[in-house]
Protein backbone atom coordinates (compact mmCIF):
# COMPACT_ATOMS: atom_id res chain seq x y z
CA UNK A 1 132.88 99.26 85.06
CA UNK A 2 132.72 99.96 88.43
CA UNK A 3 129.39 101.48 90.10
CA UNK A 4 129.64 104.68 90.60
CA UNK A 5 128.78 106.72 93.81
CA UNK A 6 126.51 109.32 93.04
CA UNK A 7 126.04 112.48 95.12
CA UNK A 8 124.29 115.67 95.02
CA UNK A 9 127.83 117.70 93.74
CA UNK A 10 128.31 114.96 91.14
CA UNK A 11 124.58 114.63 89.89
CA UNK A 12 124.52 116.50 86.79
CA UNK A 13 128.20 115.60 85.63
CA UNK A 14 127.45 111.32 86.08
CA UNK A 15 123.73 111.43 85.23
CA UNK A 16 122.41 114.35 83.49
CA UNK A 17 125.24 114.51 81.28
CA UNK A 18 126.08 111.50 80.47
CA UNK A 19 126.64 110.08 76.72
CA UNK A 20 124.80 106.66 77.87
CA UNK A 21 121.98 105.60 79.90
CA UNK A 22 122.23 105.69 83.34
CA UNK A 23 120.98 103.68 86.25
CA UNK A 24 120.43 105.41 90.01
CA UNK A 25 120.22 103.11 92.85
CA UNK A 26 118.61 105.35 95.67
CA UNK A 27 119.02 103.23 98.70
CA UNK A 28 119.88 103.70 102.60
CA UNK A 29 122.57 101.59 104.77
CA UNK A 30 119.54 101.22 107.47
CA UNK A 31 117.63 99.29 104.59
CA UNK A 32 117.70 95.47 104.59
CA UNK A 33 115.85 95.44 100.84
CA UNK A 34 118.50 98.14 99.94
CA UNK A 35 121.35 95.54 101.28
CA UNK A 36 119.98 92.86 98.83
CA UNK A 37 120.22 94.71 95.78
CA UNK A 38 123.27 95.83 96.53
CA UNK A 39 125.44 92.88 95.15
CA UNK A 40 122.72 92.67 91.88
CA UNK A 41 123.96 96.50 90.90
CA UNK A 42 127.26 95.46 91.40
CA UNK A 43 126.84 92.29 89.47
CA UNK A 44 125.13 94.30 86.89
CA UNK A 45 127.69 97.01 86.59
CA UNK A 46 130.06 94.39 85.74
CA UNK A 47 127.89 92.25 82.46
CA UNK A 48 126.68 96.04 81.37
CA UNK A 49 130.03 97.54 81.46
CA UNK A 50 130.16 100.48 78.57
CA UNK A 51 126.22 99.86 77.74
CA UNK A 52 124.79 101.50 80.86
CA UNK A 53 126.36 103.78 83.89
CA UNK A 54 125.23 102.04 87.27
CA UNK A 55 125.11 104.00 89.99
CA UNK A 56 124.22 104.29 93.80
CA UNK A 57 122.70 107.60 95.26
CA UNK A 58 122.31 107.45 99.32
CA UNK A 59 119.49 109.07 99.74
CA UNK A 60 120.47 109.82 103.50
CA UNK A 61 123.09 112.01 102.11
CA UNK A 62 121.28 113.24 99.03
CA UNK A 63 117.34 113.35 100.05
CA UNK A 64 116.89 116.61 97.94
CA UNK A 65 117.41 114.15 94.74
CA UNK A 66 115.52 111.86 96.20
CA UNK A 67 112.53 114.32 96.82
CA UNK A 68 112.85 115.42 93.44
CA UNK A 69 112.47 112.13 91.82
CA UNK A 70 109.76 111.04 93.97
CA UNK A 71 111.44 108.76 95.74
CA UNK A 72 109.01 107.74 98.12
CA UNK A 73 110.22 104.23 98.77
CA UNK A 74 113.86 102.34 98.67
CA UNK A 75 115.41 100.72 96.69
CA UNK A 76 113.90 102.39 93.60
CA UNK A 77 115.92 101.52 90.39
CA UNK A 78 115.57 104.95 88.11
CA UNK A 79 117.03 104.79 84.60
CA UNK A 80 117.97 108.35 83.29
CA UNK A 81 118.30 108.37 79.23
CA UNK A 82 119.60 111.86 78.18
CA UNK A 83 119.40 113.34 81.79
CA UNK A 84 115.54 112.71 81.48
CA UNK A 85 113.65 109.74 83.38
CA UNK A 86 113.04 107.05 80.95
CA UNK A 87 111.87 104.10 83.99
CA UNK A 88 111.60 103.80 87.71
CA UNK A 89 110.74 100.45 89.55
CA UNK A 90 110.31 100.32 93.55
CA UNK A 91 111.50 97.22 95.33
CA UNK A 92 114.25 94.77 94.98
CA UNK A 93 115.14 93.84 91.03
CA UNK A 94 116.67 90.66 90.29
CA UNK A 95 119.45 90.99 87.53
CA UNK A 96 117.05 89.86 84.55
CA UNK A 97 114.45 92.50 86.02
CA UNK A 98 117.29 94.98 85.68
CA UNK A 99 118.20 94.12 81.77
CA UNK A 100 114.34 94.25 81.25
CA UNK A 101 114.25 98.11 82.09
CA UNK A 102 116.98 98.77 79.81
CA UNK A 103 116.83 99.82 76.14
């Protein structure tokens, strides 16, 4: 499965609501971390395909979600689990750091 943008219109349809777990990457184009995990989301999207939603959530264009999840610093990794937070790690995540925070 793809990753899949996430936006402030889109939030509660891909995240909240969504029959499986969900991981938010909140990152910024200006952010050279950000630009590393990039390709280890996408990688990850593709082995977890139909386990867990990945998904990327600028948080240039969405700070209010940001804000509201205490983003504070980027990339931070959030996993959702019935529209609640079940984990959030700050900093790049290597792909076996990713499966770790799964269930």
């Amino acid at each position: 499965m793809a990753v899949v943008t996430i936006t402030a219109e889109n939030f509660d349809n891909e995240v909240k609501n969504s029959d499986i777990p969900v991981l938010v990457d909140f990152w910024a184009a200006w952010c050279g971390p950000c630009q590393m995990q990039g390709p280890v989301v996408e990688q990850a999207a593709e082995v977890l395909d139909g386990k867990v939603k990945i998904g990327k959530l600028n948080v240039d264009e969405a700070g209010n979600l940001a804000q509201e999840y205490g983003v504070m610093s980027i990339p931070t990794l959030i996993l959702f689990e019935n529209g609640e937070v079940a984990k959030k790690e700050v900093g790049f995540h290597t792909l076996e750091q990713i499966n770790a925070m799964l269930p």
